[in-house]
ModelCIF file with pLDDT and N, C-alpha, C, O atoms, coordinates in Angstrom:
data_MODEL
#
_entry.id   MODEL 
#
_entity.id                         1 
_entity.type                       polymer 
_entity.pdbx_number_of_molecules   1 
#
_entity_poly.entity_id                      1 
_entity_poly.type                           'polypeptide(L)' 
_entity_poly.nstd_linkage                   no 
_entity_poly.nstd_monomer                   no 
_entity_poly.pdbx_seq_one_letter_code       
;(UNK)(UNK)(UNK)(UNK)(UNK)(UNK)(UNK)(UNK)(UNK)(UNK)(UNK)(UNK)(UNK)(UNK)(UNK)(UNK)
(UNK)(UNK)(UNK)(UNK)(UNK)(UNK)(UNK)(UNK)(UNK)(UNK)(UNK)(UNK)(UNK)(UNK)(UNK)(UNK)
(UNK)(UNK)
;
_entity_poly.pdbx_seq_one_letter_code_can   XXXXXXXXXXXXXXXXXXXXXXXXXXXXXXXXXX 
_entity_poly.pdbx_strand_id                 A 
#
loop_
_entity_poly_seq.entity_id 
_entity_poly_seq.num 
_entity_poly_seq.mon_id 
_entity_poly_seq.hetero 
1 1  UNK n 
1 2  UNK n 
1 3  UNK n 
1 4  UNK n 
1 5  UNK n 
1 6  UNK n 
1 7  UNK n 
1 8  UNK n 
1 9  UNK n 
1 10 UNK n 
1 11 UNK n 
1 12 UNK n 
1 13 UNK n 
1 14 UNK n 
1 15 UNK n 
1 16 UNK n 
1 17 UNK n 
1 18 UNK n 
1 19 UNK n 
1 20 UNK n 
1 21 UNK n 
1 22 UNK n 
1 23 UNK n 
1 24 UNK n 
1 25 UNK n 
1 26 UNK n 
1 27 UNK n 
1 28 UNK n 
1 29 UNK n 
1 30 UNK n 
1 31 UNK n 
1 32 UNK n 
1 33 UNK n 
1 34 UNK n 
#
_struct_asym.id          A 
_struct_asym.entity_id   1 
#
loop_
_ma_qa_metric.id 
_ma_qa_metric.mode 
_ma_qa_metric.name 
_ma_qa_metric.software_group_id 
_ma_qa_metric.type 
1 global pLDDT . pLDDT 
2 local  pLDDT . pLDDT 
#
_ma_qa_metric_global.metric_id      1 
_ma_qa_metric_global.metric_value   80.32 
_ma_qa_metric_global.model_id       1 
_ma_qa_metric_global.ordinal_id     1 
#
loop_
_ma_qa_metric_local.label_asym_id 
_ma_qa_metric_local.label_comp_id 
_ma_qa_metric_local.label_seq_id 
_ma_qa_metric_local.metric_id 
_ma_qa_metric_local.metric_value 
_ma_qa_metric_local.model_id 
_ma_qa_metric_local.ordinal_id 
A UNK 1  2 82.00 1 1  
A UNK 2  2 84.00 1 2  
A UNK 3  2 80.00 1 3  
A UNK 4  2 83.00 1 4  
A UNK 5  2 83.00 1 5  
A UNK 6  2 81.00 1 6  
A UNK 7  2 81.00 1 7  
A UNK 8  2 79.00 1 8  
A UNK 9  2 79.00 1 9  
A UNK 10 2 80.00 1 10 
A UNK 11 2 81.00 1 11 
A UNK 12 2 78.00 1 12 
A UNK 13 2 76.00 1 13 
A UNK 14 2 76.00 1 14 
A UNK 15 2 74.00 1 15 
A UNK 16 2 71.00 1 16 
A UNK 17 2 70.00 1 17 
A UNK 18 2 72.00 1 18 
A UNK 19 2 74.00 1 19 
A UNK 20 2 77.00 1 20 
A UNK 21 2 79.00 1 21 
A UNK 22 2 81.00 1 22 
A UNK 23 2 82.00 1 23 
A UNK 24 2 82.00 1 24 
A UNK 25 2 84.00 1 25 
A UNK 26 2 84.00 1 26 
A UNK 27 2 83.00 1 27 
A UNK 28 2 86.00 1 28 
A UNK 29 2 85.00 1 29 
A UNK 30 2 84.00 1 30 
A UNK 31 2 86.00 1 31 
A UNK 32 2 87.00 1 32 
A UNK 33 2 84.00 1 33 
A UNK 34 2 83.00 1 34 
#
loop_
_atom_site.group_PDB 
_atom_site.id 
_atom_site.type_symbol 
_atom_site.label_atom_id 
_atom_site.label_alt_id 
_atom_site.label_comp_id 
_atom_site.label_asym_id 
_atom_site.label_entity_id 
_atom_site.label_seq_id 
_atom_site.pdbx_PDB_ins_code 
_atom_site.Cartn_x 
_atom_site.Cartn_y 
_atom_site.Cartn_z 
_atom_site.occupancy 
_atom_site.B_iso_or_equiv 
_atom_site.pdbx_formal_charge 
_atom_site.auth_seq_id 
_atom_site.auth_comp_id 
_atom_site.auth_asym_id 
_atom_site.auth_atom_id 
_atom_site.pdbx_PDB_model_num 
ATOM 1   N N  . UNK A 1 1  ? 94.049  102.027 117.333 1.00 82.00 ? 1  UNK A N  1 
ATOM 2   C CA . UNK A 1 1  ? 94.271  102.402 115.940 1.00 82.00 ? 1  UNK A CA 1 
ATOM 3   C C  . UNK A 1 1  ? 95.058  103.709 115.836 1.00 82.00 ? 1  UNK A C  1 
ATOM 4   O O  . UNK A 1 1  ? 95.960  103.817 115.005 1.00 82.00 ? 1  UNK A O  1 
ATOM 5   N N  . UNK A 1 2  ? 94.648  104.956 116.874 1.00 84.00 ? 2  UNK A N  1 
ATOM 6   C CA . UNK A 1 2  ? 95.132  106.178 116.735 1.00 84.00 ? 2  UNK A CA 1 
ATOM 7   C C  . UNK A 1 2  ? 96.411  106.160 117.531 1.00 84.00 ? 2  UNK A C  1 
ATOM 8   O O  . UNK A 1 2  ? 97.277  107.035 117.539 1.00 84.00 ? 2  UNK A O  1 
ATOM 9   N N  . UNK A 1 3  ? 96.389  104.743 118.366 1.00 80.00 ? 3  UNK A N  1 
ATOM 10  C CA . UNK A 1 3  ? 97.945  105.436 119.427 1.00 80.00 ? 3  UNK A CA 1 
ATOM 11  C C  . UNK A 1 3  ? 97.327  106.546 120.586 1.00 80.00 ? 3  UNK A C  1 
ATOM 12  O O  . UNK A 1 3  ? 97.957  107.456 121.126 1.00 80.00 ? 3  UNK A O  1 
ATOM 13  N N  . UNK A 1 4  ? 95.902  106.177 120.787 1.00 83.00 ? 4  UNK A N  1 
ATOM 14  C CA . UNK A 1 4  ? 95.902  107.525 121.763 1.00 83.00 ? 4  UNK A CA 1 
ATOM 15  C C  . UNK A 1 4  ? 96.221  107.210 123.258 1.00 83.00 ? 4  UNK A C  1 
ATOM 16  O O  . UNK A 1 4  ? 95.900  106.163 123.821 1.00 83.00 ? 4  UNK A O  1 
ATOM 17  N N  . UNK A 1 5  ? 96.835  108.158 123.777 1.00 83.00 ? 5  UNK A N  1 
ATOM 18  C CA . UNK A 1 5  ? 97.061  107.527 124.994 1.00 83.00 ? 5  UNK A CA 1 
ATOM 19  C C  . UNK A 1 5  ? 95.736  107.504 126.464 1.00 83.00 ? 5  UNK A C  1 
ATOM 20  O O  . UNK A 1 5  ? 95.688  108.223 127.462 1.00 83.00 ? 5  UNK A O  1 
ATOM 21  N N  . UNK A 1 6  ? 94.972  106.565 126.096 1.00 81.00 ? 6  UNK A N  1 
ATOM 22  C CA . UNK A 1 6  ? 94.097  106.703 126.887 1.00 81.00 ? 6  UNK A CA 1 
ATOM 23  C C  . UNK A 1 6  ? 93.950  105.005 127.776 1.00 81.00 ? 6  UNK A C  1 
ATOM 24  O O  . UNK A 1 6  ? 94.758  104.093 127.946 1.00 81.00 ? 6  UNK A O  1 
ATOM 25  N N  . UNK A 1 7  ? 92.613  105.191 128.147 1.00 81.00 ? 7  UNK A N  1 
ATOM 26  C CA . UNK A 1 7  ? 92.707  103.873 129.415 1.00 81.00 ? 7  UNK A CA 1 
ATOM 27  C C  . UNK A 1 7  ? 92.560  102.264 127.862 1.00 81.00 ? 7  UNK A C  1 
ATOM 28  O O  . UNK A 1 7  ? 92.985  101.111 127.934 1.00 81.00 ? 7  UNK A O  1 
ATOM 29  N N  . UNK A 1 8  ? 92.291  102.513 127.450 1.00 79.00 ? 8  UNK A N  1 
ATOM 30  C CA . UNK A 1 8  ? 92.411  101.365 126.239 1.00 79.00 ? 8  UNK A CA 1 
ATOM 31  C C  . UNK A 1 8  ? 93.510  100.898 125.364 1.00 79.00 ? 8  UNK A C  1 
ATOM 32  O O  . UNK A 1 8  ? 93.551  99.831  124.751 1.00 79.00 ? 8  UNK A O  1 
ATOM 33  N N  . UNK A 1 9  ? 94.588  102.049 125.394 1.00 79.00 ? 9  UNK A N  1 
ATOM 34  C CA . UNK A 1 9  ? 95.670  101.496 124.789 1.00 79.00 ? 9  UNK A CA 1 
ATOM 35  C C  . UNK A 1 9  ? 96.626  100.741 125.994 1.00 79.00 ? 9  UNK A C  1 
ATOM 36  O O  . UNK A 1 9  ? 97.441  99.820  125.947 1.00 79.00 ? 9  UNK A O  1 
ATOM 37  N N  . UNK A 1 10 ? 95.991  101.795 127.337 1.00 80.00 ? 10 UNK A N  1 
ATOM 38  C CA . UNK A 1 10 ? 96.953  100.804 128.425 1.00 80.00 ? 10 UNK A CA 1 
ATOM 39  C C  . UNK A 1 10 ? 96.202  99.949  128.329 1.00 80.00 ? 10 UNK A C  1 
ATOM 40  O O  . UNK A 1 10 ? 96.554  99.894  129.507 1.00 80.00 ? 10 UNK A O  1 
ATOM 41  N N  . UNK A 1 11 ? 95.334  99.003  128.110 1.00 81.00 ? 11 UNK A N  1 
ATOM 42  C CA . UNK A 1 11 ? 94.297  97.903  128.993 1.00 81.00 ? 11 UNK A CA 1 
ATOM 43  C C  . UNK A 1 11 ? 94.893  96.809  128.009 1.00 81.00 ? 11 UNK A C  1 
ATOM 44  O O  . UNK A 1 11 ? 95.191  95.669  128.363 1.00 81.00 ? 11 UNK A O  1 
ATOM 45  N N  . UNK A 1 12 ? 95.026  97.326  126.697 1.00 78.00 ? 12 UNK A N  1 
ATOM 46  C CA . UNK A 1 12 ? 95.723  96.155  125.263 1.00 78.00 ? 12 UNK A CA 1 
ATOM 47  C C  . UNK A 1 12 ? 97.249  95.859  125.512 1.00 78.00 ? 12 UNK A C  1 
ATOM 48  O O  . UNK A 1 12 ? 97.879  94.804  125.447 1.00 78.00 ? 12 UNK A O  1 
ATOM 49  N N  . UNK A 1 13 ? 97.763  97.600  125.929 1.00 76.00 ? 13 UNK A N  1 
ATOM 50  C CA . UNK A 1 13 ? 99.456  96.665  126.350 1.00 76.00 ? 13 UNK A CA 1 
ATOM 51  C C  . UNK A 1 13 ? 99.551  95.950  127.556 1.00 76.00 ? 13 UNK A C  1 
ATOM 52  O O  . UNK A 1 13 ? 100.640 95.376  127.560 1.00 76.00 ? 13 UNK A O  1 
ATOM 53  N N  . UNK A 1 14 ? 98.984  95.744  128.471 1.00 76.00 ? 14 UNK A N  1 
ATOM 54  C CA . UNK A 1 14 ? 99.291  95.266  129.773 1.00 76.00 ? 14 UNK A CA 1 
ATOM 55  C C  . UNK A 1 14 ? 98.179  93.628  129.329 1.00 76.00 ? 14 UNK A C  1 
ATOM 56  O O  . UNK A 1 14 ? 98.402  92.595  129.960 1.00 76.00 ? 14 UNK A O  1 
ATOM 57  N N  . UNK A 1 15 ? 97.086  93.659  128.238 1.00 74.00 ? 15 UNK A N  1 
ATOM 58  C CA . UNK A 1 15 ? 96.393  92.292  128.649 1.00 74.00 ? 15 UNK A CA 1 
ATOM 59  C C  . UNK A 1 15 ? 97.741  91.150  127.835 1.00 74.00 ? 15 UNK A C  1 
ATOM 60  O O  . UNK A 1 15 ? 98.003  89.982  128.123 1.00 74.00 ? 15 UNK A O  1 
ATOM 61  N N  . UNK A 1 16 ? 98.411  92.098  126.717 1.00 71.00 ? 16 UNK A N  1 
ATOM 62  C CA . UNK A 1 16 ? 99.664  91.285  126.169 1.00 71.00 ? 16 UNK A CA 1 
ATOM 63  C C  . UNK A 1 16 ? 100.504 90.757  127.282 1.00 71.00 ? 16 UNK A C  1 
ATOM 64  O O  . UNK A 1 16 ? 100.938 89.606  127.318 1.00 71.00 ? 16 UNK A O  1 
ATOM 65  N N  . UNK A 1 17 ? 100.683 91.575  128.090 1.00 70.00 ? 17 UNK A N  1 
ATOM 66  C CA . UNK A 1 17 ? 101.755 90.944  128.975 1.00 70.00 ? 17 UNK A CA 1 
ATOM 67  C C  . UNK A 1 17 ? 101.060 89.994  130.478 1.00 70.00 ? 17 UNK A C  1 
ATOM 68  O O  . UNK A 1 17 ? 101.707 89.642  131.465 1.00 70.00 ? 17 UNK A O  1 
ATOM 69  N N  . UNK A 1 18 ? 99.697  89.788  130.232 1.00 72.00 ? 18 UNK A N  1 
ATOM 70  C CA . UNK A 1 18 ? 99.091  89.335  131.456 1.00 72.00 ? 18 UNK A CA 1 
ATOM 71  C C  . UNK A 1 18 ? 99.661  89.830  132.583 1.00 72.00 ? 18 UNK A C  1 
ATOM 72  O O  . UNK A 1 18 ? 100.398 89.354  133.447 1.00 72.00 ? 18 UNK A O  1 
ATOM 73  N N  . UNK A 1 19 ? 99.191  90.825  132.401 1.00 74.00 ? 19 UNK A N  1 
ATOM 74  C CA . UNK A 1 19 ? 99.159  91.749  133.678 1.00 74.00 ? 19 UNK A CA 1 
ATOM 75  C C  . UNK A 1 19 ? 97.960  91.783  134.352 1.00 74.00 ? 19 UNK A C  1 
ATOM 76  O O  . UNK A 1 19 ? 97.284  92.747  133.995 1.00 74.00 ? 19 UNK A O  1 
ATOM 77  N N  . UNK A 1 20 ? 97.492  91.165  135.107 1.00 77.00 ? 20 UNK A N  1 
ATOM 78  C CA . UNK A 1 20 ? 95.964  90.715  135.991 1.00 77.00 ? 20 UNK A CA 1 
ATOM 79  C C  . UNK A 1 20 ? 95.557  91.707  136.318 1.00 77.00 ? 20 UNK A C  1 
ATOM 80  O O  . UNK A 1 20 ? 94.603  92.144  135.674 1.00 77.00 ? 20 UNK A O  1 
ATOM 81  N N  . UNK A 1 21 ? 95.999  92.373  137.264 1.00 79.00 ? 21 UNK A N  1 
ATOM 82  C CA . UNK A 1 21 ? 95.868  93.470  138.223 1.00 79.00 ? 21 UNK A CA 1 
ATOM 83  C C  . UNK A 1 21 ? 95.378  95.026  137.401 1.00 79.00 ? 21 UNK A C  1 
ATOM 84  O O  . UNK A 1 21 ? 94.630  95.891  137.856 1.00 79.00 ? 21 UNK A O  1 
ATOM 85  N N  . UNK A 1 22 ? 96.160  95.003  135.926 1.00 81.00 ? 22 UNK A N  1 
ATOM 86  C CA . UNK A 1 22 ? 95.819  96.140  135.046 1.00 81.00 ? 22 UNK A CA 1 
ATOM 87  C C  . UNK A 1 22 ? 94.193  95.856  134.451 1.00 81.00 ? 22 UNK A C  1 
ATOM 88  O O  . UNK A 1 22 ? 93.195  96.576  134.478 1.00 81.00 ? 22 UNK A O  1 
ATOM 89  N N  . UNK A 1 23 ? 94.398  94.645  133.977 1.00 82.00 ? 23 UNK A N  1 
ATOM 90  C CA . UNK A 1 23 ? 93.454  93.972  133.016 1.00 82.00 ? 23 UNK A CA 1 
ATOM 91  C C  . UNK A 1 23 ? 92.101  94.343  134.296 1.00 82.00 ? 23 UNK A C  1 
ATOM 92  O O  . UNK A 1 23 ? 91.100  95.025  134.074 1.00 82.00 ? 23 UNK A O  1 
ATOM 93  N N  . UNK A 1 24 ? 92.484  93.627  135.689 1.00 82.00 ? 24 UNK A N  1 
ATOM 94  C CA . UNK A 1 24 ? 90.965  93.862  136.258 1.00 82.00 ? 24 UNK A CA 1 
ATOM 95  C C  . UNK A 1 24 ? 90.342  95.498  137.170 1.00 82.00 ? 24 UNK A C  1 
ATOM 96  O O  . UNK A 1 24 ? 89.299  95.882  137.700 1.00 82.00 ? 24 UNK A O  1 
ATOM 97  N N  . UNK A 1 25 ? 91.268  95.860  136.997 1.00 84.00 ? 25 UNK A N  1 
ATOM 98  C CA . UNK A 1 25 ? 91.313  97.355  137.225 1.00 84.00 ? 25 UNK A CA 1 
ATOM 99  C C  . UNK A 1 25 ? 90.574  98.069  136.096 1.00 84.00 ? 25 UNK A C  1 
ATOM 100 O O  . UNK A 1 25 ? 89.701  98.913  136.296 1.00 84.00 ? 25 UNK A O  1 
ATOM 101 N N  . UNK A 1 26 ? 91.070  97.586  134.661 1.00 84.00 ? 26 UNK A N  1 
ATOM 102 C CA . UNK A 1 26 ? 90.500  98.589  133.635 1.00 84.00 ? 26 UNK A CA 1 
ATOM 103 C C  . UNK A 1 26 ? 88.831  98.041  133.629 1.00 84.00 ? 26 UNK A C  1 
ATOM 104 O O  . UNK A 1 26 ? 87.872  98.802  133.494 1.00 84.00 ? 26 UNK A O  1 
ATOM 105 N N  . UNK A 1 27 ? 88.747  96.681  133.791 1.00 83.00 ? 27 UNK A N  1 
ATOM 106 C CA . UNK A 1 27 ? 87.617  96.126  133.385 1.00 83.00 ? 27 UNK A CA 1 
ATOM 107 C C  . UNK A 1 27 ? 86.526  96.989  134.407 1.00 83.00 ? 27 UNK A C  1 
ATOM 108 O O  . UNK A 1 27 ? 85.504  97.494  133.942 1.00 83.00 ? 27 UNK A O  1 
ATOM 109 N N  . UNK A 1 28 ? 86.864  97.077  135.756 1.00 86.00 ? 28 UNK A N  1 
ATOM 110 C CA . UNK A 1 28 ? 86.107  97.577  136.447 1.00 86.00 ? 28 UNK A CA 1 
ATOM 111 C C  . UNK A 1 28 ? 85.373  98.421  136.402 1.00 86.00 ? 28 UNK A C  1 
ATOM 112 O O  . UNK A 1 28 ? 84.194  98.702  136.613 1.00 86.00 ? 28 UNK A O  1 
ATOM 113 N N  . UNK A 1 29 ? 86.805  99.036  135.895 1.00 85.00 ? 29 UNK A N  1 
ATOM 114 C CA . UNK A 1 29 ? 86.298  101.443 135.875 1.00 85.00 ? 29 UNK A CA 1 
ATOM 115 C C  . UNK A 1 29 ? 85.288  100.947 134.786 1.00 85.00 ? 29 UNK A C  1 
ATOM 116 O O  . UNK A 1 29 ? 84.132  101.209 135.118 1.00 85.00 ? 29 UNK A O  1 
ATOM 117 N N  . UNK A 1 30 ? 85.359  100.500 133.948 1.00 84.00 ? 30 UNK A N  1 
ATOM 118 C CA . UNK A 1 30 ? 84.755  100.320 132.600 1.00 84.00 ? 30 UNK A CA 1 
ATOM 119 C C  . UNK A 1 30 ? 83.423  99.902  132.650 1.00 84.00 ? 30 UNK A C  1 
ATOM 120 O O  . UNK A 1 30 ? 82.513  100.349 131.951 1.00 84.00 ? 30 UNK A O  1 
ATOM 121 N N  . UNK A 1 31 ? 83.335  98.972  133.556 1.00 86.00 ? 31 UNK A N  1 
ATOM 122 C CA . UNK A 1 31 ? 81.832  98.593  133.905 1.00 86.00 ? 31 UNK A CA 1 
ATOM 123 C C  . UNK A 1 31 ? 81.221  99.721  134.497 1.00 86.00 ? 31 UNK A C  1 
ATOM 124 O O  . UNK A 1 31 ? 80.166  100.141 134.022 1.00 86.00 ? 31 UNK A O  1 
ATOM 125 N N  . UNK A 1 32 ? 81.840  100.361 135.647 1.00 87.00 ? 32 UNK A N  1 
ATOM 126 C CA . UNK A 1 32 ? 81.257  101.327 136.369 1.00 87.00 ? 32 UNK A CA 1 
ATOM 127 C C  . UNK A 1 32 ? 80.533  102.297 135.952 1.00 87.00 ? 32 UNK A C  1 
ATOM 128 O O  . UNK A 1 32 ? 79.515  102.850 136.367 1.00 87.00 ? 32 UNK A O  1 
ATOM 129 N N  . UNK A 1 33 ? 81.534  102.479 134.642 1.00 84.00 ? 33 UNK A N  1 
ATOM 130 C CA . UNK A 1 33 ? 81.131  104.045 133.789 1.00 84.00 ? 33 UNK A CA 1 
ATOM 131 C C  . UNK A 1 33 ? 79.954  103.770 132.687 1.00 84.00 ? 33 UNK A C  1 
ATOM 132 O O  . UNK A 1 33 ? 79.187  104.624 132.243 1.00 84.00 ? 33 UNK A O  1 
ATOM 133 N N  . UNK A 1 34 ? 79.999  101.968 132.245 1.00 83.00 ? 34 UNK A N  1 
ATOM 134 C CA . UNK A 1 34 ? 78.834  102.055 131.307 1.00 83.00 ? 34 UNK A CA 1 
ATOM 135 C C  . UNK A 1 34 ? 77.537  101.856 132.510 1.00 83.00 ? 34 UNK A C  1 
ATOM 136 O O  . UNK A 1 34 ? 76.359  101.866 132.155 1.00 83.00 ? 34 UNK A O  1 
#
C-alpha cells in the first residue's frame, strides 16, 4: 500500500513474475521469524 521497500513488496513483485526461488526464499525467512 505504502511502496515501502521492504521484504513484502519484493515477495508481491517477484510472485507476479513467478519467480520460485524469490517466492520460496521469502516464504521461509517468514516462517522462521513468526
Amino acid at each position: 500500500v505504502f511502496v515501502y521497500p521492504g521484504m513484502g513488496q519484493y515477495l508481491v513483485d517477484h510472485v507476479s513474475k513467478r519467480d520460485v526461488p524469490v517466492v520460496q526464499a521469502c516464504g521461509l525467512i517468514f516462517a522462521a521469524v513468526y
